[in-house]
N, C-alpha and C. Protein backbone atom coordinates (compact mmCIF):
# COMPACT_ATOMS: atom_id res chain seq x y z
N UNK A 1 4.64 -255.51 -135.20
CA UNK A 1 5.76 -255.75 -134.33
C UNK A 1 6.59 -256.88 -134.94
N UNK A 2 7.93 -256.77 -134.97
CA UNK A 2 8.77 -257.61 -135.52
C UNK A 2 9.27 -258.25 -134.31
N UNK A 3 9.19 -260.04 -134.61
CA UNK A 3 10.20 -260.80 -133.47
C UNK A 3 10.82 -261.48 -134.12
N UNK A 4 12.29 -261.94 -133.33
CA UNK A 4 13.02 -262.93 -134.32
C UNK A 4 12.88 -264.34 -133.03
N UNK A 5 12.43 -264.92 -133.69
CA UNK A 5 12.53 -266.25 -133.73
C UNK A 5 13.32 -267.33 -133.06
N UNK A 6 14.16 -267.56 -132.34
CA UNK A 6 14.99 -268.26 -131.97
C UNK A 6 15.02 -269.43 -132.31
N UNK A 7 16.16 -270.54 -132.46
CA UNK A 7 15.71 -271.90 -132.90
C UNK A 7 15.05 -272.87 -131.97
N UNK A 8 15.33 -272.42 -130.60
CA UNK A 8 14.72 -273.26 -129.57
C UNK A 8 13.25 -273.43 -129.60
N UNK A 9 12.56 -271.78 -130.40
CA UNK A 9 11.01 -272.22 -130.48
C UNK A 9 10.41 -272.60 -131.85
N UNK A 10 11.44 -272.74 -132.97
CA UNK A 10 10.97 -273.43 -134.10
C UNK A 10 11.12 -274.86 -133.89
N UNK A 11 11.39 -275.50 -132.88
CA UNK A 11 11.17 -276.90 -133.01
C UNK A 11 11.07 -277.05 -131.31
N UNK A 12 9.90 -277.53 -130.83
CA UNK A 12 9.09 -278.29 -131.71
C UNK A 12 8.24 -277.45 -132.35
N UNK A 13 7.13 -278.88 -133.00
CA UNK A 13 6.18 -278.58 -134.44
C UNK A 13 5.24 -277.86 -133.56
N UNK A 14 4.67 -278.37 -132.71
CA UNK A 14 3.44 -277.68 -132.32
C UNK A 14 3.56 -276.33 -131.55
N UNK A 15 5.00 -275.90 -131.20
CA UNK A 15 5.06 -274.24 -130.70
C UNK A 15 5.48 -273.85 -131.96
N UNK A 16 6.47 -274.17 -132.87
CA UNK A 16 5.85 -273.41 -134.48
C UNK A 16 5.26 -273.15 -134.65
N UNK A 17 4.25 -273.98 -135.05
CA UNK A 17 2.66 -274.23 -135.72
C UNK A 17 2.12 -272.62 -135.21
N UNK A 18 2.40 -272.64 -133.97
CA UNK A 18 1.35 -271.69 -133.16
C UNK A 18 2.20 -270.29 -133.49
N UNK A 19 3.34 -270.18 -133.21
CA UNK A 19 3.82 -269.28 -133.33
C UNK A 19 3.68 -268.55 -135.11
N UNK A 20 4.08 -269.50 -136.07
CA UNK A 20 3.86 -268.98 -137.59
C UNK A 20 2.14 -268.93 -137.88
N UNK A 21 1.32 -269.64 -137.17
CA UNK A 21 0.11 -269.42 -137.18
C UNK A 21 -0.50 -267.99 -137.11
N UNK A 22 0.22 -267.61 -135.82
CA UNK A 22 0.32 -265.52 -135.20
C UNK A 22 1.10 -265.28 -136.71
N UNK A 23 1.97 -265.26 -137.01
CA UNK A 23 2.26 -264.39 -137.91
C UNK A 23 1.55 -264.86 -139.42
N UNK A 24 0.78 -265.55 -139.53
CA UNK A 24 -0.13 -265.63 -140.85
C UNK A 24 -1.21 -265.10 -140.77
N UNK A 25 -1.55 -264.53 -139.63
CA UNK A 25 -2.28 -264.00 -138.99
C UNK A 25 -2.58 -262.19 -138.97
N UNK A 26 -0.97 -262.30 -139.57
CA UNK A 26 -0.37 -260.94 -139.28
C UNK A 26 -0.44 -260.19 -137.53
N UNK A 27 -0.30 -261.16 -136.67
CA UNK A 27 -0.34 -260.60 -135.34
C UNK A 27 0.99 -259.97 -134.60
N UNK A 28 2.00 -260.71 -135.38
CA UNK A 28 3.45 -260.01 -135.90
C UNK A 28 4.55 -260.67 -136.50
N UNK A 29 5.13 -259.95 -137.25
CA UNK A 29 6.42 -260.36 -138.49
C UNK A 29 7.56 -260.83 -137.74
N UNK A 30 7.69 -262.24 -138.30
CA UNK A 30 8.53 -263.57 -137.87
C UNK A 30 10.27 -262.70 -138.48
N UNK A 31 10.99 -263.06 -137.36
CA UNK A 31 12.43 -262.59 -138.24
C UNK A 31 13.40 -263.82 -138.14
N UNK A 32 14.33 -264.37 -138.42
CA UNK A 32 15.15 -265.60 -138.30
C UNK A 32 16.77 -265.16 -139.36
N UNK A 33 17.60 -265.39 -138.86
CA UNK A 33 18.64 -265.36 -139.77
C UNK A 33 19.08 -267.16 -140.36
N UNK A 34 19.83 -266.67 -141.35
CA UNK A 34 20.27 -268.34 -141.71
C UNK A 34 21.09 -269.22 -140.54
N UNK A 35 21.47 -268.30 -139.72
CA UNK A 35 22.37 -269.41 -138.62
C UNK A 35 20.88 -270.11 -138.08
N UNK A 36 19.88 -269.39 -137.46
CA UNK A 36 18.71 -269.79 -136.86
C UNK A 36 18.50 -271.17 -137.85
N UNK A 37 18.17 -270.91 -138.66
CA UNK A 37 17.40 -272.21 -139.26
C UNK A 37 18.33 -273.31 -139.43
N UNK A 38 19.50 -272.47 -139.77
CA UNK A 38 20.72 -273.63 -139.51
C UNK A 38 20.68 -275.01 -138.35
N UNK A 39 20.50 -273.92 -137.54
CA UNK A 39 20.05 -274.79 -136.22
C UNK A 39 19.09 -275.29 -135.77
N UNK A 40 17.91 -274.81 -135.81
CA UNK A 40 16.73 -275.55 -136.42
C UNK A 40 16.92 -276.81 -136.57
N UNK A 41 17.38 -276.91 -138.21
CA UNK A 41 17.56 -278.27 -138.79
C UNK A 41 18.62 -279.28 -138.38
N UNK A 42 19.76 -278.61 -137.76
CA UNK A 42 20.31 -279.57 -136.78
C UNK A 42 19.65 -280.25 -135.40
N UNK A 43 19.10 -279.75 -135.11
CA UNK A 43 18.28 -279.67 -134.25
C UNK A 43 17.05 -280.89 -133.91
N UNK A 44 16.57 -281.19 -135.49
CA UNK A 44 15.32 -281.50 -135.57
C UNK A 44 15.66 -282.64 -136.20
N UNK A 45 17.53 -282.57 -137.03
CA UNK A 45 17.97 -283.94 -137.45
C UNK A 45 18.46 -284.58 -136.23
N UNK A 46 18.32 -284.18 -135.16
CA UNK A 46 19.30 -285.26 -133.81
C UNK A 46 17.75 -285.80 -133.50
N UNK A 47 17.19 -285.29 -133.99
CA UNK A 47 15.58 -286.08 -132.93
C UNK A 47 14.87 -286.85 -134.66
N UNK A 48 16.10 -286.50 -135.34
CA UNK A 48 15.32 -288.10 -136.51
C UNK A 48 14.45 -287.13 -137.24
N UNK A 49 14.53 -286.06 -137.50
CA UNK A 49 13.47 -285.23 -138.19
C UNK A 49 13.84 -284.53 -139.29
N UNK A 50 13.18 -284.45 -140.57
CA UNK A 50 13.91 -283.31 -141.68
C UNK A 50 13.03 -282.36 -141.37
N UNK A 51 13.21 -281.06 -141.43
CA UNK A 51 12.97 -280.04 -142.01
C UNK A 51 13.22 -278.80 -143.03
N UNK A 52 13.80 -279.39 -143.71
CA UNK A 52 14.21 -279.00 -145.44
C UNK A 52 12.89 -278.74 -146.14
N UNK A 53 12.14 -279.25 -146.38
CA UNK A 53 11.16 -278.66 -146.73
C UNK A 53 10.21 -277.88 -145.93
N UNK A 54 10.39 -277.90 -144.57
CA UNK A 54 9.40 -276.70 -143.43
C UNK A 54 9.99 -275.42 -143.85
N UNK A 55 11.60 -275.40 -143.91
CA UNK A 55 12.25 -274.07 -144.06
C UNK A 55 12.13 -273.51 -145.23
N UNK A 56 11.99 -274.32 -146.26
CA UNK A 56 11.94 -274.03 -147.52
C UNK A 56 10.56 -273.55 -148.15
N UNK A 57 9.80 -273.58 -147.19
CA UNK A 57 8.20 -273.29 -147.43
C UNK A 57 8.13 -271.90 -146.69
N UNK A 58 8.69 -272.07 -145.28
CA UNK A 58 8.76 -270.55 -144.24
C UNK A 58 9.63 -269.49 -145.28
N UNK A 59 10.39 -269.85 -145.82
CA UNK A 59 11.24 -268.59 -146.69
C UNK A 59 10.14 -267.96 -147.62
N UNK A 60 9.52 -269.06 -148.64
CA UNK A 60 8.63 -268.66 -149.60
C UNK A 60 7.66 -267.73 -148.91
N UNK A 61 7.07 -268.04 -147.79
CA UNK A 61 5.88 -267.54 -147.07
C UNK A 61 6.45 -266.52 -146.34
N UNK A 62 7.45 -266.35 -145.96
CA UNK A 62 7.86 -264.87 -145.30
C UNK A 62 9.00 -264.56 -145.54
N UNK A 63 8.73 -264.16 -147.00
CA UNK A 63 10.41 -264.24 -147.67
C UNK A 63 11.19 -262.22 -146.77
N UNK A 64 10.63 -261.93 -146.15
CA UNK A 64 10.95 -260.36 -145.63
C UNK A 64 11.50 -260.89 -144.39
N UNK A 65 11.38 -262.06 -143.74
CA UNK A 65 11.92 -262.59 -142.38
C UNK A 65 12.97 -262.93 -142.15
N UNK A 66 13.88 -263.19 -143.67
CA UNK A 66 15.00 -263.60 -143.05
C UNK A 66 15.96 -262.45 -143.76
N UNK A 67 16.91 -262.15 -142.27
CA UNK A 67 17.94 -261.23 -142.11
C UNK A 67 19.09 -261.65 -142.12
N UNK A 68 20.21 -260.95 -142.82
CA UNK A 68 21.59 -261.22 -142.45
C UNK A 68 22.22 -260.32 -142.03
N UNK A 69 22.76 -260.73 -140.60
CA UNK A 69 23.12 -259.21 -139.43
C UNK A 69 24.37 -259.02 -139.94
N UNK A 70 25.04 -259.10 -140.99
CA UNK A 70 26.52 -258.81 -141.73
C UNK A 70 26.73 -257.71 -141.32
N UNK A 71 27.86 -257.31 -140.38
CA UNK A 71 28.44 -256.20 -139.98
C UNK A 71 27.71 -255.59 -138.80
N UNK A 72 26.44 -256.03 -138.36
CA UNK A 72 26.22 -255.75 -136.79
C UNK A 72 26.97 -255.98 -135.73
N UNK A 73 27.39 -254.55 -135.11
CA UNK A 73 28.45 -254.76 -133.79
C UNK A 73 27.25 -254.45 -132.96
N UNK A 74 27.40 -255.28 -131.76
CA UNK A 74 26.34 -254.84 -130.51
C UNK A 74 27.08 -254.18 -129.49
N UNK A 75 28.20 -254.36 -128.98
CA UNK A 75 28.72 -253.73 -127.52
C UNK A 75 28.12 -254.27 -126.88
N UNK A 76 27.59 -255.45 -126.79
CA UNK A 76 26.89 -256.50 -125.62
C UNK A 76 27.58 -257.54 -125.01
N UNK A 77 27.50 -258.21 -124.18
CA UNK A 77 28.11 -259.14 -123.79
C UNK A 77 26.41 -260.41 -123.21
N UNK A 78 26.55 -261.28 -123.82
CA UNK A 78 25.83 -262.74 -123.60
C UNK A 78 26.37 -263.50 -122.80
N UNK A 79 25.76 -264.05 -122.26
CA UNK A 79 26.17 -265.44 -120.93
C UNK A 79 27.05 -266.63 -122.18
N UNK A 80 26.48 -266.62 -123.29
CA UNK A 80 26.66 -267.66 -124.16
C UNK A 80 26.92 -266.57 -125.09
N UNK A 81 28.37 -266.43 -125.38
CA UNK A 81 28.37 -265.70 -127.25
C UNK A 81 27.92 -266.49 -128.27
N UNK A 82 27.98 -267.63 -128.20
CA UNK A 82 27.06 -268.32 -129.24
C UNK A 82 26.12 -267.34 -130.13
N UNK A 83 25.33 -267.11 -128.73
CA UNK A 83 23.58 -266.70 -129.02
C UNK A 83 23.90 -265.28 -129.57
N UNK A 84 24.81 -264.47 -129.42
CA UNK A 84 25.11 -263.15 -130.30
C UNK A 84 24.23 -262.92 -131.25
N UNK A 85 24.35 -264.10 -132.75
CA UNK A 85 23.69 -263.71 -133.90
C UNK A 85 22.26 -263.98 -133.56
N UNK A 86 21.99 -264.19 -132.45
CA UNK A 86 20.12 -263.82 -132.75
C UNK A 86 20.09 -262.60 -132.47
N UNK A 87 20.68 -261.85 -131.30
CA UNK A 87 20.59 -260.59 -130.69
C UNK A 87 21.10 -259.93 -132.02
N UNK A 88 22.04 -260.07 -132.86
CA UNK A 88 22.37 -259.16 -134.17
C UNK A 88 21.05 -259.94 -135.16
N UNK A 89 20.30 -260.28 -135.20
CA UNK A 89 19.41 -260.63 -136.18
C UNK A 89 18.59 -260.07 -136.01
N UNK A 90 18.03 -259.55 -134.36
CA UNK A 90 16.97 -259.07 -134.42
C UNK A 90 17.63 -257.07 -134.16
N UNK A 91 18.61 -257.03 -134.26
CA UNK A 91 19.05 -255.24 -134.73
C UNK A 91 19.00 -254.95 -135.82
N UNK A 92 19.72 -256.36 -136.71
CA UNK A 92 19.22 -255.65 -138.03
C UNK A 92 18.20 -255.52 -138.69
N UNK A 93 17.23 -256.25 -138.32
CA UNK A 93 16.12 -256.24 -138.95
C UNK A 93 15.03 -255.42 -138.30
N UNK A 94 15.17 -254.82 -137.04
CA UNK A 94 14.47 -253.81 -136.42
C UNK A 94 13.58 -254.17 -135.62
N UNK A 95 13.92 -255.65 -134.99
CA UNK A 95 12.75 -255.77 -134.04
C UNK A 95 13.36 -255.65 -132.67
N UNK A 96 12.51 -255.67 -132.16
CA UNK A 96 11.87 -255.23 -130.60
C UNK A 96 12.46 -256.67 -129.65
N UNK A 97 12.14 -257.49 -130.37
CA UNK A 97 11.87 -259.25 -129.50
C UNK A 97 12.44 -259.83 -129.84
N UNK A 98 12.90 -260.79 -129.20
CA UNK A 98 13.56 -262.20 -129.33
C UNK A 98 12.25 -263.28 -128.43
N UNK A 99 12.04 -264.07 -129.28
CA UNK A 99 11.05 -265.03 -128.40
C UNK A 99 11.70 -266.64 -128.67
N UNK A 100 12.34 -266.58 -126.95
CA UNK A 100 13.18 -267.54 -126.87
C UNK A 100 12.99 -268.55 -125.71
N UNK A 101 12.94 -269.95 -125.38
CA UNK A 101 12.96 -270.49 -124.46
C UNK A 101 13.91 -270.66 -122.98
N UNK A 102 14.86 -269.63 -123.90
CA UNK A 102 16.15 -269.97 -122.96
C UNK A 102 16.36 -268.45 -122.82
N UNK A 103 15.54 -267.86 -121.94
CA UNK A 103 15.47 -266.74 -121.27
C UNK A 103 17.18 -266.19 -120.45
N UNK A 104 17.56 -267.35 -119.79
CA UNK A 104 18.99 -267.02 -119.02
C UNK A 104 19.80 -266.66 -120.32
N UNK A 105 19.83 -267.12 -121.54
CA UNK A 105 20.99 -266.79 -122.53
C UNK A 105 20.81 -264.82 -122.91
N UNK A 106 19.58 -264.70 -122.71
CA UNK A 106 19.44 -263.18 -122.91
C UNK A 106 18.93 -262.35 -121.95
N UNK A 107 19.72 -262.00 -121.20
CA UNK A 107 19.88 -261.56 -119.78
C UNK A 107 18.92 -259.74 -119.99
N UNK A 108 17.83 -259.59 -119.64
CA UNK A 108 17.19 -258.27 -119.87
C UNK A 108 18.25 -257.04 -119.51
N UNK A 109 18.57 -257.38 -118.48
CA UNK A 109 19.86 -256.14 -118.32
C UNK A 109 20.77 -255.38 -119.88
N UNK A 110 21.33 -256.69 -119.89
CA UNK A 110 22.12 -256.36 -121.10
C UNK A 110 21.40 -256.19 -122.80
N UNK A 111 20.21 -256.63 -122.59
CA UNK A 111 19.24 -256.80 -123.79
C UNK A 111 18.88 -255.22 -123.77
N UNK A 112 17.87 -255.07 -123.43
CA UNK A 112 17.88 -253.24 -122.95
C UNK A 112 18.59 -252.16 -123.06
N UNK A 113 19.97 -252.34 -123.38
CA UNK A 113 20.98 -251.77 -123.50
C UNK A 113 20.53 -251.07 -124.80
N UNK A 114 20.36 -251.94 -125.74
CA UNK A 114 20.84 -252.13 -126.81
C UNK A 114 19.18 -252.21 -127.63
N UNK A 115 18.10 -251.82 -126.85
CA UNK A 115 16.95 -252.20 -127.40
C UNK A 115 15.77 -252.66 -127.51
N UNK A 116 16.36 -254.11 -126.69
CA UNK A 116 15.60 -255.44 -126.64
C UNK A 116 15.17 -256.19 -125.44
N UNK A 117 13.78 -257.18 -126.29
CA UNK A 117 13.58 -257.95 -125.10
C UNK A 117 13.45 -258.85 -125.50
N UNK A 118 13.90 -260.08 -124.22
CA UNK A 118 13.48 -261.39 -124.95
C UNK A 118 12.38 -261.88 -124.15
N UNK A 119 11.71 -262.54 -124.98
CA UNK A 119 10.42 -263.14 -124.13
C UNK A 119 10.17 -264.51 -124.43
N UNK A 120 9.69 -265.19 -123.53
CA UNK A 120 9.24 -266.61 -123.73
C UNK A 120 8.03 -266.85 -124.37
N UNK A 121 8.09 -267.78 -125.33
CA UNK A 121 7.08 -268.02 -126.17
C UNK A 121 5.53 -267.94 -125.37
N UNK A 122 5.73 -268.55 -124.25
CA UNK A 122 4.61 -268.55 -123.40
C UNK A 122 4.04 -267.53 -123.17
N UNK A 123 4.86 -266.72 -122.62
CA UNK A 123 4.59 -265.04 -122.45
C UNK A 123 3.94 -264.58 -123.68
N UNK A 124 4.97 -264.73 -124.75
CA UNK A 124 4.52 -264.04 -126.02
C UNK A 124 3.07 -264.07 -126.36
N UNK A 125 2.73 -265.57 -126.59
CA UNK A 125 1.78 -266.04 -127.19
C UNK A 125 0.11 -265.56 -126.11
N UNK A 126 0.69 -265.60 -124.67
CA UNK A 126 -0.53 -264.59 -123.84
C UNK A 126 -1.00 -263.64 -124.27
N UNK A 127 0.33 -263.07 -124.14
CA UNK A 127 0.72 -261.55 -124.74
C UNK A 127 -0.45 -261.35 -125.93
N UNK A 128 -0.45 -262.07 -126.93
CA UNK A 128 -1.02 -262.11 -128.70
C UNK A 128 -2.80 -262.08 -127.72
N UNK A 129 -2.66 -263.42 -127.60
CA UNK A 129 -3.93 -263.79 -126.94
C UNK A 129 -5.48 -262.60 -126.42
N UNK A 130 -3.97 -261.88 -125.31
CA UNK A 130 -5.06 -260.38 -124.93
C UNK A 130 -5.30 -259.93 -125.70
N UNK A 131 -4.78 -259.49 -127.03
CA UNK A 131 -4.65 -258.48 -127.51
C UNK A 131 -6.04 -259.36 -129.12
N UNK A 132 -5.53 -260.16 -129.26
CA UNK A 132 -6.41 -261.03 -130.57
C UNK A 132 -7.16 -262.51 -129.96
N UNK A 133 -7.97 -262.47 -129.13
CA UNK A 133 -8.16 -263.80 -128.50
C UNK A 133 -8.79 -264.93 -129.77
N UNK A 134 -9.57 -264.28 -130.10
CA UNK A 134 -10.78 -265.11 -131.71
C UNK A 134 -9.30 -265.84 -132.59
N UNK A 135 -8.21 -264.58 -133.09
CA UNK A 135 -7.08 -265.36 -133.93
C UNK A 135 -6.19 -266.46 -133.32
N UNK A 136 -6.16 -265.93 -131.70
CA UNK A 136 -5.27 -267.05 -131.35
C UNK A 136 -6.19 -268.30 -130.74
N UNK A 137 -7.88 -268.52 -131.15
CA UNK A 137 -8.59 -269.83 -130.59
C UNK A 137 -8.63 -270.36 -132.20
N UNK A 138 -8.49 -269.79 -133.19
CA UNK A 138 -8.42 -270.33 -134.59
C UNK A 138 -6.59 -270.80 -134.53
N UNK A 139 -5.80 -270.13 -133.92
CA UNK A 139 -4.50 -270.99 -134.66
C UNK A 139 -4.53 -271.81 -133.43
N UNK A 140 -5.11 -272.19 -132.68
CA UNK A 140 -4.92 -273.55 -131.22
C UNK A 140 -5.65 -274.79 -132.46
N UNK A 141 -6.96 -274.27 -132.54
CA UNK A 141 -8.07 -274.86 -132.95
C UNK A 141 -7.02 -275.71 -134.07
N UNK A 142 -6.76 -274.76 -135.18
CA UNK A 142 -5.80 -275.73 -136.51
C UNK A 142 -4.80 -276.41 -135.80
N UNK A 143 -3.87 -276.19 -134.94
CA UNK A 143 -3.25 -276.62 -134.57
C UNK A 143 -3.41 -277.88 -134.37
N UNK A 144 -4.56 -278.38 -133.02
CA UNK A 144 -5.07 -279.35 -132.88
C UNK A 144 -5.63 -280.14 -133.20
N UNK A 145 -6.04 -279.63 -134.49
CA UNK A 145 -6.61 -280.59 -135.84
C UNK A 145 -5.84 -280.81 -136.87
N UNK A 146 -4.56 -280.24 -136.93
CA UNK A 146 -3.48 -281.06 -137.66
C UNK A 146 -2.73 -282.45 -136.72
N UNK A 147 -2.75 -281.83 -135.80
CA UNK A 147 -2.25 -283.14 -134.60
C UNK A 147 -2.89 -284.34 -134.78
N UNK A 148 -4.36 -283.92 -134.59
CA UNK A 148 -5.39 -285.23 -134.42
C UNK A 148 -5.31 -285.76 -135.89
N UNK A 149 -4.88 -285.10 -137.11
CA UNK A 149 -4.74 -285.46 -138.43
C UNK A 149 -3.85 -286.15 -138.67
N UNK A 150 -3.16 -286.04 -137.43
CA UNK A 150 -1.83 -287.30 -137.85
C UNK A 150 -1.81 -288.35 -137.48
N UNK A 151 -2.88 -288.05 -136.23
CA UNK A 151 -2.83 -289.66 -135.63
C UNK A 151 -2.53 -289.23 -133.56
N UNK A 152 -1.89 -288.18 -133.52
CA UNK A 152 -2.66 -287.77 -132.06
C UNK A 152 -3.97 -287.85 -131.41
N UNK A 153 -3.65 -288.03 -130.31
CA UNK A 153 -5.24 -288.09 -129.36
C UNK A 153 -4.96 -287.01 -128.25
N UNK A 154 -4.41 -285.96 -128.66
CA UNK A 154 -4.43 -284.67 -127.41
C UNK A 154 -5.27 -284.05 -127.39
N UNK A 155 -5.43 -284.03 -126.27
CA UNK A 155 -6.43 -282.53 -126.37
C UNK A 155 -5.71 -281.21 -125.98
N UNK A 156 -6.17 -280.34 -126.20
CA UNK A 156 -5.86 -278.58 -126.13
C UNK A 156 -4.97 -278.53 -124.81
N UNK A 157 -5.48 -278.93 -123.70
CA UNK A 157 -4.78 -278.77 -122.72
C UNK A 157 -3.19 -279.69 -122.06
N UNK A 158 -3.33 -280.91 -122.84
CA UNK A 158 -2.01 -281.80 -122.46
C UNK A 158 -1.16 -280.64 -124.29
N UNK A 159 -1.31 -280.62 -125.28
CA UNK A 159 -0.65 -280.35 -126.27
C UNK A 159 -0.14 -278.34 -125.97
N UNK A 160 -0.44 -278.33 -125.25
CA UNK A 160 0.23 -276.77 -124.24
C UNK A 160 1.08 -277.17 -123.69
N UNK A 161 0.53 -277.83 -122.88
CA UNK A 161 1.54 -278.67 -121.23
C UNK A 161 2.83 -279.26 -121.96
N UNK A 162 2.45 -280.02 -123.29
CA UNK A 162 3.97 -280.26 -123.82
C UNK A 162 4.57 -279.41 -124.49
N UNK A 163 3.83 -278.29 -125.22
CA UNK A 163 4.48 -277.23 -125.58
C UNK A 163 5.10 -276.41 -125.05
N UNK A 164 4.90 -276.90 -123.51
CA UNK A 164 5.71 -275.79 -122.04
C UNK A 164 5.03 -273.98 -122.34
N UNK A 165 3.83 -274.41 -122.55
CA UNK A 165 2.79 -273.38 -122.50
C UNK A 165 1.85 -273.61 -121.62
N UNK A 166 2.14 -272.93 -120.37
CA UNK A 166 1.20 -273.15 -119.37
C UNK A 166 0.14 -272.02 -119.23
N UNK A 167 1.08 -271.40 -118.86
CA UNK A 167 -0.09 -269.87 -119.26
C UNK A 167 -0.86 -269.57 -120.33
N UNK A 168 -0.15 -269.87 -121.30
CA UNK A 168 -1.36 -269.65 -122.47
C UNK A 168 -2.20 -270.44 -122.92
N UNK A 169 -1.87 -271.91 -122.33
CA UNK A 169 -2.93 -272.91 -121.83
C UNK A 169 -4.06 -272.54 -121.50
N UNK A 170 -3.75 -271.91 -119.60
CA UNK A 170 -4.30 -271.27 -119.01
C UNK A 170 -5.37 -270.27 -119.23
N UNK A 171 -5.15 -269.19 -120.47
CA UNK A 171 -5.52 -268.13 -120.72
C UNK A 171 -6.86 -268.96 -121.57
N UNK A 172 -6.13 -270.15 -122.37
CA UNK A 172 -7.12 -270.27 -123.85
C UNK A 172 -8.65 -271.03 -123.00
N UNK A 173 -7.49 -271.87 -121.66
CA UNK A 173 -9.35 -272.72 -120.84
C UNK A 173 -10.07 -271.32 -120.49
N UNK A 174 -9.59 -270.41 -119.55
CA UNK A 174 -10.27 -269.32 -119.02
C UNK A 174 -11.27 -268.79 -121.01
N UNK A 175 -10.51 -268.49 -121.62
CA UNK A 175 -11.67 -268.13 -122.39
C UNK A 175 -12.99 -269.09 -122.58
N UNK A 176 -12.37 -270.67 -123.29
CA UNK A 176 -13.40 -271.79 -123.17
C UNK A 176 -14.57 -271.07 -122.03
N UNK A 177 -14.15 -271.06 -121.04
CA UNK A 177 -14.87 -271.14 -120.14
C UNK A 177 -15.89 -270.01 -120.42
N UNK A 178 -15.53 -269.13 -120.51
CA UNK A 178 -16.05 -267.68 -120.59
C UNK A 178 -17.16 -267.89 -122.23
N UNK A 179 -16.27 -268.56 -122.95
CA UNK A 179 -17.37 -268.99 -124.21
C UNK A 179 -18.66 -269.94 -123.92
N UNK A 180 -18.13 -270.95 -122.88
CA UNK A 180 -19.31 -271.95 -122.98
C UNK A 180 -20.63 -271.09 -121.70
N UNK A 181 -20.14 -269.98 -120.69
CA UNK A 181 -20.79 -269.41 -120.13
C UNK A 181 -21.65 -268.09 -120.39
């Protein structure tokens, strides 16, 4: 399954992490156009952050992910035309999804039209969860041991809660639980 990416869930690091984690995973193929990362890195420079070399590593590593929707007409209409070139990023490149935080910018009505759905990372990452639970307690697991490698003291359940992953929070204690029982 192909999703494109939105910039709202490449930053932050730790819903990346998780999200390119699933697709190293091969649980499904990351799509992004150059405006996306564009923004990204604007993004990540207002909060004091480079990512010039994150993007420059994600190209090498999924050099099939990035699309240029050149000449995609949709016949759609967005709350925000802004957001257009994700909805043309993910036609041209043939996916299914948009996995975006900002659900109101891609209104299912009008997404559907034309194809698509957008889903919230939260959702998404459940979504993965049912379907691969073992891959997605190995990309939490790295996750949380690159954190604590930096000098964090989170644990699994506050580093969701800030990832505005509640549910899949949710999903990963219910397994714990089910593992330690």
């Amino acid at each position: 399954m192909k999703a494109v990416l939105d910039a709202c869930v490449l930053y932050p690091a730790i819903l990346r992490e998780l999200l390119i984690g699933a697709a190293r995973e091969n649980l499904f193929q990351p799509v992004w156009a150059p405006r996306i990362l564009e923004e990204w890195r604007r993004t990540a420079e207002r909060h004091g952050h480079s990512v010039d070399a994150d993007i420059t590593l994600l190209k090498q590593e999924f050099p099939q992910a990035l699309t240029e929707p050149v000449g995609v007409v949709l016949g759609v209409d967005l709350p925000d035309p802004a957001d257009l070139h994700v909805a043309e990023a993910a036609v041209a490149a043939g996916a299914a999804r948009i996995v975006t935080a900002n659900l109101r910018d891609f209104p299912q009505r009008r997404l559907s039209s034309i194809g698509l759905r957008a889903t919230h990372p939260d959702e998404f990452l459940r979504d993965l969860c049912r379907q691969h639970p073992q891959a997605l307690r190995r990309i939490v697991d790295q996750a949380l041991a690159r954190a604590r490698a930096a000098g964090s003291s989170l644990d699994q359940r506050t580093m969701l809660r800030l990832a505005r992953l509640p549910r899949f929070g949710k999903a990963m204690l219910r397994m714990d639980a089910q593992d330690a029982g």
